[in-house]
PDB file of N, CA and C in Angstrom:
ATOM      1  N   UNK A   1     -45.879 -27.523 -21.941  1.00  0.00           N
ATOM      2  CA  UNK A   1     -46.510 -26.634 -22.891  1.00  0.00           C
ATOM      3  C   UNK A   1     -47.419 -27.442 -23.810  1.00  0.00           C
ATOM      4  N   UNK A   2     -48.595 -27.154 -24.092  1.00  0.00           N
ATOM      5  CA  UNK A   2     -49.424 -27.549 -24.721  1.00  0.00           C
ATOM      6  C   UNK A   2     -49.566 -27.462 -26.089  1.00  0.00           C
ATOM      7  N   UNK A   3     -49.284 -28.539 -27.108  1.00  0.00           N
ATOM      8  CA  UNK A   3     -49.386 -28.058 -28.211  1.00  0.00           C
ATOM      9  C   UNK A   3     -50.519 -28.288 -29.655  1.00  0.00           C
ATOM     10  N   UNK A   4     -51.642 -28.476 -29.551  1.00  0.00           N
ATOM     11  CA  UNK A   4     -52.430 -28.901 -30.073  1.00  0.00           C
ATOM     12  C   UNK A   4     -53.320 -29.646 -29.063  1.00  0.00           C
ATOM     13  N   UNK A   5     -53.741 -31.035 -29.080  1.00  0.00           N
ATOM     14  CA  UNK A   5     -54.477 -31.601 -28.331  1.00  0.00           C
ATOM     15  C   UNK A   5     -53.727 -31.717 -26.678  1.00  0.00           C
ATOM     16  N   UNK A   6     -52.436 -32.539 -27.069  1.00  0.00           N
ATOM     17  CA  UNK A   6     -51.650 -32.899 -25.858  1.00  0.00           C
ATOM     18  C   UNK A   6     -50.237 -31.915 -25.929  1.00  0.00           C
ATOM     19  N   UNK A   7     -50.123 -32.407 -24.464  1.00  0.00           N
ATOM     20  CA  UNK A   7     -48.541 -31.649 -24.422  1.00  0.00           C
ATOM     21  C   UNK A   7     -47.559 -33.136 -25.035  1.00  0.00           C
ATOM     22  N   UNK A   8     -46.169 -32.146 -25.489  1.00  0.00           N
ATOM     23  CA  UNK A   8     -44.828 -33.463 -26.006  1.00  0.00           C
ATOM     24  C   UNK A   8     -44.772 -34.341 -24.461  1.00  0.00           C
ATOM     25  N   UNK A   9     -44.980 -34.027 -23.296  1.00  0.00           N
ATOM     26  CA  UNK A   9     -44.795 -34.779 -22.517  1.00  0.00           C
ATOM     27  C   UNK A   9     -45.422 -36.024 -22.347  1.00  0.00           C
ATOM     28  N   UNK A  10     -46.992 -35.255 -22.428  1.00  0.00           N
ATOM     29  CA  UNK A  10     -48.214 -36.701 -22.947  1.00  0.00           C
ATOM     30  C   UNK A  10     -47.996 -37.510 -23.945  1.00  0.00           C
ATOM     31  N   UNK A  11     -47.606 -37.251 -25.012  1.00  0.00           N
ATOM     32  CA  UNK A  11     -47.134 -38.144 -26.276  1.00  0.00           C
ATOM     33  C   UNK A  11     -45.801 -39.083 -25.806  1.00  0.00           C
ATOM     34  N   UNK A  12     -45.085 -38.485 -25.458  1.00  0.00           N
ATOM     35  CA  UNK A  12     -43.694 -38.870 -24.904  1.00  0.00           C
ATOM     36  C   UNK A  12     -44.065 -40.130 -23.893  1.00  0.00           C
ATOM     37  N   UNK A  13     -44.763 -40.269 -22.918  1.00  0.00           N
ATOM     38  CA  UNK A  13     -45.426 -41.283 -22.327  1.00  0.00           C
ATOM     39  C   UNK A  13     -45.997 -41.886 -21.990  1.00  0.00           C
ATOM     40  N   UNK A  14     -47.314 -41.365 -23.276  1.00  0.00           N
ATOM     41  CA  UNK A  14     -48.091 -42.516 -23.933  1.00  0.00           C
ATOM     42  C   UNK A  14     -47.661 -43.831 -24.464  1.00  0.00           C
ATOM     43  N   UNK A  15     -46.325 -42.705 -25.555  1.00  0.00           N
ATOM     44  CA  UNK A  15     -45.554 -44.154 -26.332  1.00  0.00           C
ATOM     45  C   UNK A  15     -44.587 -44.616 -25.306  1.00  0.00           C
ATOM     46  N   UNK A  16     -43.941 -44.333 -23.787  1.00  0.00           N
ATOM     47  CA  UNK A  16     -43.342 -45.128 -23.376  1.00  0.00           C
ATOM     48  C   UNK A  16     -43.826 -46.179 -22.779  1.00  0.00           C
ATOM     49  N   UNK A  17     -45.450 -45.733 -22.268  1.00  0.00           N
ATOM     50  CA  UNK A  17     -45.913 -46.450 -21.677  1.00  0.00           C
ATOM     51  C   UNK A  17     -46.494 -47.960 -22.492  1.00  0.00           C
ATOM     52  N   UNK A  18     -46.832 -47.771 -23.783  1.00  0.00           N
ATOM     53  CA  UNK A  18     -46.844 -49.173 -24.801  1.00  0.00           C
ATOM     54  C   UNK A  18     -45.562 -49.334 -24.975  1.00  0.00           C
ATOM     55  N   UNK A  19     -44.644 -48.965 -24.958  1.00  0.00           N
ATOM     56  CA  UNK A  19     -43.213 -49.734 -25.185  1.00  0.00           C
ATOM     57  C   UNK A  19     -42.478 -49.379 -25.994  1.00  0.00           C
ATOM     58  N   UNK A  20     -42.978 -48.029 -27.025  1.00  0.00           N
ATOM     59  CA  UNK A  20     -42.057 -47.668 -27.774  1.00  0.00           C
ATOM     60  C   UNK A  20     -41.373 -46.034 -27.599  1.00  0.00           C
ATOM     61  N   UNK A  21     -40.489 -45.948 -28.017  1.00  0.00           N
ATOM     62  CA  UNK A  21     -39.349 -44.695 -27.841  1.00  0.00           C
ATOM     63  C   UNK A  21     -39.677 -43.320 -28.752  1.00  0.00           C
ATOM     64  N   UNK A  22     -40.174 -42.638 -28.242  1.00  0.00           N
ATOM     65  CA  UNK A  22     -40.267 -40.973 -29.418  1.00  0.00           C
ATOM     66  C   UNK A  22     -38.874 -41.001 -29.601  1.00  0.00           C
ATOM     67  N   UNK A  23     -37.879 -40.400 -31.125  1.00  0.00           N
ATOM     68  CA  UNK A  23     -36.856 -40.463 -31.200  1.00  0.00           C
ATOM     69  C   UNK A  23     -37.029 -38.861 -31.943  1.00  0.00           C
ATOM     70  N   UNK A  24     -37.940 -37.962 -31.990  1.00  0.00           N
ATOM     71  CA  UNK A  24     -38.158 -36.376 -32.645  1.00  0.00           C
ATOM     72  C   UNK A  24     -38.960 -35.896 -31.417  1.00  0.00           C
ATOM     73  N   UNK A  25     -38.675 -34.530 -31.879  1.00  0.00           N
ATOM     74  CA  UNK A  25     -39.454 -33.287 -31.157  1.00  0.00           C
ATOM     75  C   UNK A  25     -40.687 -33.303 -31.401  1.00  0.00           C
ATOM     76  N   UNK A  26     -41.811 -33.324 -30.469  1.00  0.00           N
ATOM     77  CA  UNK A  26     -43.076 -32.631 -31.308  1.00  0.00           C
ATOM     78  C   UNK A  26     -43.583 -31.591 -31.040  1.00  0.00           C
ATOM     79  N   UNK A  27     -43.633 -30.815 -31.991  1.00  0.00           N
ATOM     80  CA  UNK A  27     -44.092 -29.400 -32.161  1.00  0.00           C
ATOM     81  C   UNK A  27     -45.572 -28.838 -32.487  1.00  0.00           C
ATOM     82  N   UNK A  28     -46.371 -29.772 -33.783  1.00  0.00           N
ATOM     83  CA  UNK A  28     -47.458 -29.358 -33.710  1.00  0.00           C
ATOM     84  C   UNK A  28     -48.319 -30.848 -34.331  1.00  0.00           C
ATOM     85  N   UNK A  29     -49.390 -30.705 -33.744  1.00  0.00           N
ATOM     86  CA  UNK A  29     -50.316 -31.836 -33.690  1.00  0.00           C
ATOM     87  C   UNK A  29     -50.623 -32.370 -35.512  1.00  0.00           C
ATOM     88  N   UNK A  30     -49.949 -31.727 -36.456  1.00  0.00           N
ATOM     89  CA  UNK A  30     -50.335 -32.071 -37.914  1.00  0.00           C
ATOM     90  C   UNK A  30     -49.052 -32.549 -38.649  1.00  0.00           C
ATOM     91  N   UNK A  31     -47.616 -32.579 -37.612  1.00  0.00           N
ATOM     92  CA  UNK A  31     -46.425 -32.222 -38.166  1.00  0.00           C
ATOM     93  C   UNK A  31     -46.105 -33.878 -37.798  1.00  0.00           C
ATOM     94  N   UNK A  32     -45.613 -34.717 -38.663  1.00  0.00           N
ATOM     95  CA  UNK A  32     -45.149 -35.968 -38.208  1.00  0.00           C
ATOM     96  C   UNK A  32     -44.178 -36.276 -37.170  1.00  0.00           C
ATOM     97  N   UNK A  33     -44.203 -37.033 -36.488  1.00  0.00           N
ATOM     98  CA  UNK A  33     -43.202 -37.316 -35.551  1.00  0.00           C
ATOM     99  C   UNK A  33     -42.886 -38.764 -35.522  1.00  0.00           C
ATOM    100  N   UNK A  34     -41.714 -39.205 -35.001  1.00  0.00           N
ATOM    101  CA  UNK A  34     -40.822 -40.612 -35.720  1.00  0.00           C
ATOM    102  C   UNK A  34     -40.820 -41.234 -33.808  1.00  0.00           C
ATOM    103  N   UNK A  35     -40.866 -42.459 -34.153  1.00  0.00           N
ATOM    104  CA  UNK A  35     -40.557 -43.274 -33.066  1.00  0.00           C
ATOM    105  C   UNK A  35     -40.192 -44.437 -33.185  1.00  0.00           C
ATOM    106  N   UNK A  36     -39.188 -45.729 -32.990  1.00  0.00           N
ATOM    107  CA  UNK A  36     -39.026 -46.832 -32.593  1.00  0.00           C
ATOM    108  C   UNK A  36     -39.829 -47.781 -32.202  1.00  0.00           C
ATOM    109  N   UNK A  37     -40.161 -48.857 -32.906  1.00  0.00           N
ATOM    110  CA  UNK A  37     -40.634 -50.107 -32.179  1.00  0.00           C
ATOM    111  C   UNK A  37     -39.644 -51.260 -33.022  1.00  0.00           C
ATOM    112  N   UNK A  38     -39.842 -52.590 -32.389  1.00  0.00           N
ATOM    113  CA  UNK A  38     -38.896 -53.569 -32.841  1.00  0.00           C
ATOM    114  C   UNK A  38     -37.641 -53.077 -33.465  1.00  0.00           C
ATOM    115  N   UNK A  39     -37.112 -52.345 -32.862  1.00  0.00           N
ATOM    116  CA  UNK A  39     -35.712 -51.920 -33.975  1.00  0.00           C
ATOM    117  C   UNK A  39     -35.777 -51.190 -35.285  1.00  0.00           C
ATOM    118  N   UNK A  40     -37.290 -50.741 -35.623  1.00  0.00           N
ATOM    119  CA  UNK A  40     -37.525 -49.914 -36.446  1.00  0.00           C
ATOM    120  C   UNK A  40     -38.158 -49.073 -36.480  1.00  0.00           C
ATOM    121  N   UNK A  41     -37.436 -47.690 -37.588  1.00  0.00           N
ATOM    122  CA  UNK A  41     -38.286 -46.363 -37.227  1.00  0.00           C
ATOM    123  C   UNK A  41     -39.437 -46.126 -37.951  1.00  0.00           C
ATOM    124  N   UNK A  42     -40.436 -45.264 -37.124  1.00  0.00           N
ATOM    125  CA  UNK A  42     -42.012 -44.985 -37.829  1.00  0.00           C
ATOM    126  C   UNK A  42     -42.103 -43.806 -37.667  1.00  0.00           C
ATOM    127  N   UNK A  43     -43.146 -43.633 -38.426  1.00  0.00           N
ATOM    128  CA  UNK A  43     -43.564 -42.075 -38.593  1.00  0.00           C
ATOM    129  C   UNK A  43     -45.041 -42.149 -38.293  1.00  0.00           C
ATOM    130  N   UNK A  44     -45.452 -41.556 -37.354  1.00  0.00           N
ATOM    131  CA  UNK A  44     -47.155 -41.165 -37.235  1.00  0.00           C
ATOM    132  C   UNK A  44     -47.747 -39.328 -37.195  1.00  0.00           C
ATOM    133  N   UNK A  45     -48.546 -39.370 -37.390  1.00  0.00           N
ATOM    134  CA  UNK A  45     -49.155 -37.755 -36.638  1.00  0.00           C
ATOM    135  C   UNK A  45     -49.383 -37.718 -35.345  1.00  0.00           C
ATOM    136  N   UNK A  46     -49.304 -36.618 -34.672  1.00  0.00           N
ATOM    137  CA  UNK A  46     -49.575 -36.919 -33.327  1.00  0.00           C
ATOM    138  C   UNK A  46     -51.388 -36.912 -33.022  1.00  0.00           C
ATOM    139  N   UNK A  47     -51.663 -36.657 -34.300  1.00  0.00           N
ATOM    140  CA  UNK A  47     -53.417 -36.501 -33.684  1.00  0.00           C
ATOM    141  C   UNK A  47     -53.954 -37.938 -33.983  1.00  0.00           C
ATOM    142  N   UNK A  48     -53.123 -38.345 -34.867  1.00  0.00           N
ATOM    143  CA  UNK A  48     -53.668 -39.833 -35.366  1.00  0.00           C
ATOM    144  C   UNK A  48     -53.558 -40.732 -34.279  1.00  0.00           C
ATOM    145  N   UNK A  49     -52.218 -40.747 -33.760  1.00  0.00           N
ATOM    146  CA  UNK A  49     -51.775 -41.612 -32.331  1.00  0.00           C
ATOM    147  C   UNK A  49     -52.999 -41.099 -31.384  1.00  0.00           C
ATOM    148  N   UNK A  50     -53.356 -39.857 -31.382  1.00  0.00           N
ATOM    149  CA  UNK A  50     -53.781 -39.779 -29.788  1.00  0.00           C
ATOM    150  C   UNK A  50     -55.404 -40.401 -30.242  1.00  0.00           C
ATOM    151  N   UNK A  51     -55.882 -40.746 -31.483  1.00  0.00           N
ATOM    152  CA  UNK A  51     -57.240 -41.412 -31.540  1.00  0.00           C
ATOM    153  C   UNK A  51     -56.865 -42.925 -31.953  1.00  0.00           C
ATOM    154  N   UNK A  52     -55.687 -43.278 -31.645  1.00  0.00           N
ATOM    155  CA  UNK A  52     -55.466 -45.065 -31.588  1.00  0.00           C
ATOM    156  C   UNK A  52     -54.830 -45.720 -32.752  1.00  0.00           C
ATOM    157  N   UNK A  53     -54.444 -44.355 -33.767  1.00  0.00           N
ATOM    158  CA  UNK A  53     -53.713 -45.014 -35.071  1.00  0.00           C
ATOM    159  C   UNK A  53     -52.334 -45.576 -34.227  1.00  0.00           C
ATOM    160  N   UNK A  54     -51.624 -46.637 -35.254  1.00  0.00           N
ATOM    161  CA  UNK A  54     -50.423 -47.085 -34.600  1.00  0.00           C
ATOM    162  C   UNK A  54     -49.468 -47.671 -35.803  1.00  0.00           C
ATOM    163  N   UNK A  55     -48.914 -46.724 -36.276  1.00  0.00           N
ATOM    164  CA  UNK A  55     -48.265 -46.637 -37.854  1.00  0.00           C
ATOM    165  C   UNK A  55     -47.409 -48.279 -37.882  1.00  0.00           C
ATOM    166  N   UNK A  56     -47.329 -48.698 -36.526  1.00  0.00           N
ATOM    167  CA  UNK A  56     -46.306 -50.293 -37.127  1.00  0.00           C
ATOM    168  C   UNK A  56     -47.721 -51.547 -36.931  1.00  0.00           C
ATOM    169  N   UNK A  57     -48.790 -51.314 -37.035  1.00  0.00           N
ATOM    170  CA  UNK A  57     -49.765 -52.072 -36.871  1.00  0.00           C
ATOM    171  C   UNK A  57     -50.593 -52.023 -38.319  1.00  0.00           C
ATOM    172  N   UNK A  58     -50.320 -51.122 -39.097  1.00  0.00           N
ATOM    173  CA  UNK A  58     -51.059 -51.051 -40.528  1.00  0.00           C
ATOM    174  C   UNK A  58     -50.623 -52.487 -41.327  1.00  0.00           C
ATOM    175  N   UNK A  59     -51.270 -52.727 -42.107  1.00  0.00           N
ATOM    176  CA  UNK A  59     -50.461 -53.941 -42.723  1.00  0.00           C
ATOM    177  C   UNK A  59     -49.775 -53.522 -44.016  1.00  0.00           C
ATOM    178  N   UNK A  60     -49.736 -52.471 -44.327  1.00  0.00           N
ATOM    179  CA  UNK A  60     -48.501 -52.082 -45.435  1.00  0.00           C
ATOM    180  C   UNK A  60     -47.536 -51.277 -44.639  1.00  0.00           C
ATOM    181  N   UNK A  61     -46.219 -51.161 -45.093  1.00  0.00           N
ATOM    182  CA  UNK A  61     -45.148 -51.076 -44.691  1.00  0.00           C
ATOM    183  C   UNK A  61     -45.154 -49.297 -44.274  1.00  0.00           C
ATOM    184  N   UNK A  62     -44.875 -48.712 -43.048  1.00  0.00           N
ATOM    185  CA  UNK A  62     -45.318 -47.458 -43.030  1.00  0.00           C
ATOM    186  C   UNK A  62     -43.652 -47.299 -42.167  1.00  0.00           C
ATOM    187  N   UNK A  63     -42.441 -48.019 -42.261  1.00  0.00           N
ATOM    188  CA  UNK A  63     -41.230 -47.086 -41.230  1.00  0.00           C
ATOM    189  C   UNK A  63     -40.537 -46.132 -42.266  1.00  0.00           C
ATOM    190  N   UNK A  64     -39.674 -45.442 -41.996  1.00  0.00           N
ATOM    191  CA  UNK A  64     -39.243 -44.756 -42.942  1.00  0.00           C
ATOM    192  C   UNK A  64     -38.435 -44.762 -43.711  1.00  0.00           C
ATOM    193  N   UNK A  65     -38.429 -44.148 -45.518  1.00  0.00           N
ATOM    194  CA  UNK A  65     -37.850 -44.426 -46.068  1.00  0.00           C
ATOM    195  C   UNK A  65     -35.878 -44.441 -45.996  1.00  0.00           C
ATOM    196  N   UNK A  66     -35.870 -43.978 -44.866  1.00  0.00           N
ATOM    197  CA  UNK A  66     -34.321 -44.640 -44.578  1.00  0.00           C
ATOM    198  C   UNK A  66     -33.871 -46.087 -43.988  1.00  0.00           C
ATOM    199  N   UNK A  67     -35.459 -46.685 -43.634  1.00  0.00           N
ATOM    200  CA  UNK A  67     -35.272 -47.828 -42.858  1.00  0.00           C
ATOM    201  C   UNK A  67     -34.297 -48.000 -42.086  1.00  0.00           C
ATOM    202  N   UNK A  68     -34.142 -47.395 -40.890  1.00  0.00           N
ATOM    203  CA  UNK A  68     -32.932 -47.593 -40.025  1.00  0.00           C
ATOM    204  C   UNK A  68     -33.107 -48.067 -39.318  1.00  0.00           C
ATOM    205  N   UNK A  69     -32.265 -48.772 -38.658  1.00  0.00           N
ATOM    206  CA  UNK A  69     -32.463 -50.375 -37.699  1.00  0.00           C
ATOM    207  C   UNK A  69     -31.889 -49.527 -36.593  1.00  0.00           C
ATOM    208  N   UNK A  70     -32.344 -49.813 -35.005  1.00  0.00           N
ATOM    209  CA  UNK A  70     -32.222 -49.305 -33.949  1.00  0.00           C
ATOM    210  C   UNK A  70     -31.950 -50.290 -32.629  1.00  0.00           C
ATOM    211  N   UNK A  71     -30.628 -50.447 -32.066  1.00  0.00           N
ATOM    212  CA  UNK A  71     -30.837 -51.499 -31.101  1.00  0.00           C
ATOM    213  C   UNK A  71     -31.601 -50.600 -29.948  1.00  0.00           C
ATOM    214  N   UNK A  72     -31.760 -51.372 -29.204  1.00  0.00           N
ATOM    215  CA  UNK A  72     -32.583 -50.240 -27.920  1.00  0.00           C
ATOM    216  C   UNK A  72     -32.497 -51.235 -26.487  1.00  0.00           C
TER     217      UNK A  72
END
């Protein structure tokens, strides 16, 4: 099902395919969605990801304010 630009499936293995884990649902292309890299969680938009943003590549601190550590 298509929800904005891409379907959750496209997002889903975009980020598996760079190496990191969707760990939320995505529902709509403006609504944040959380994912895993190095053992920590991030938050991006899905429209931002699909034009090359990459929330653990900013140089200020963007995982979330629960900072939860993730083995994987």
């Amino acid at each position: 099902m298509t929800k904005g630009w891409f379907s959750s499936t496209e997002i889903r293995e975009s980020m598996k395919s760079e190496g990191y884990k969707l760990i939320t649902e995505y529902n709509v292309s403006s609504f944040p969605i959380y994912y895993i890299n190095s053992s920590l969680e991030y938050k991006v938009i899905p429209w931002k990801w699909k034009i090359g943003h990459r929330a653990h590549n900013v140089k200020c601190i963007r995982y979330t304010n629960d900072h939860k550590t993730y083995t994987t």
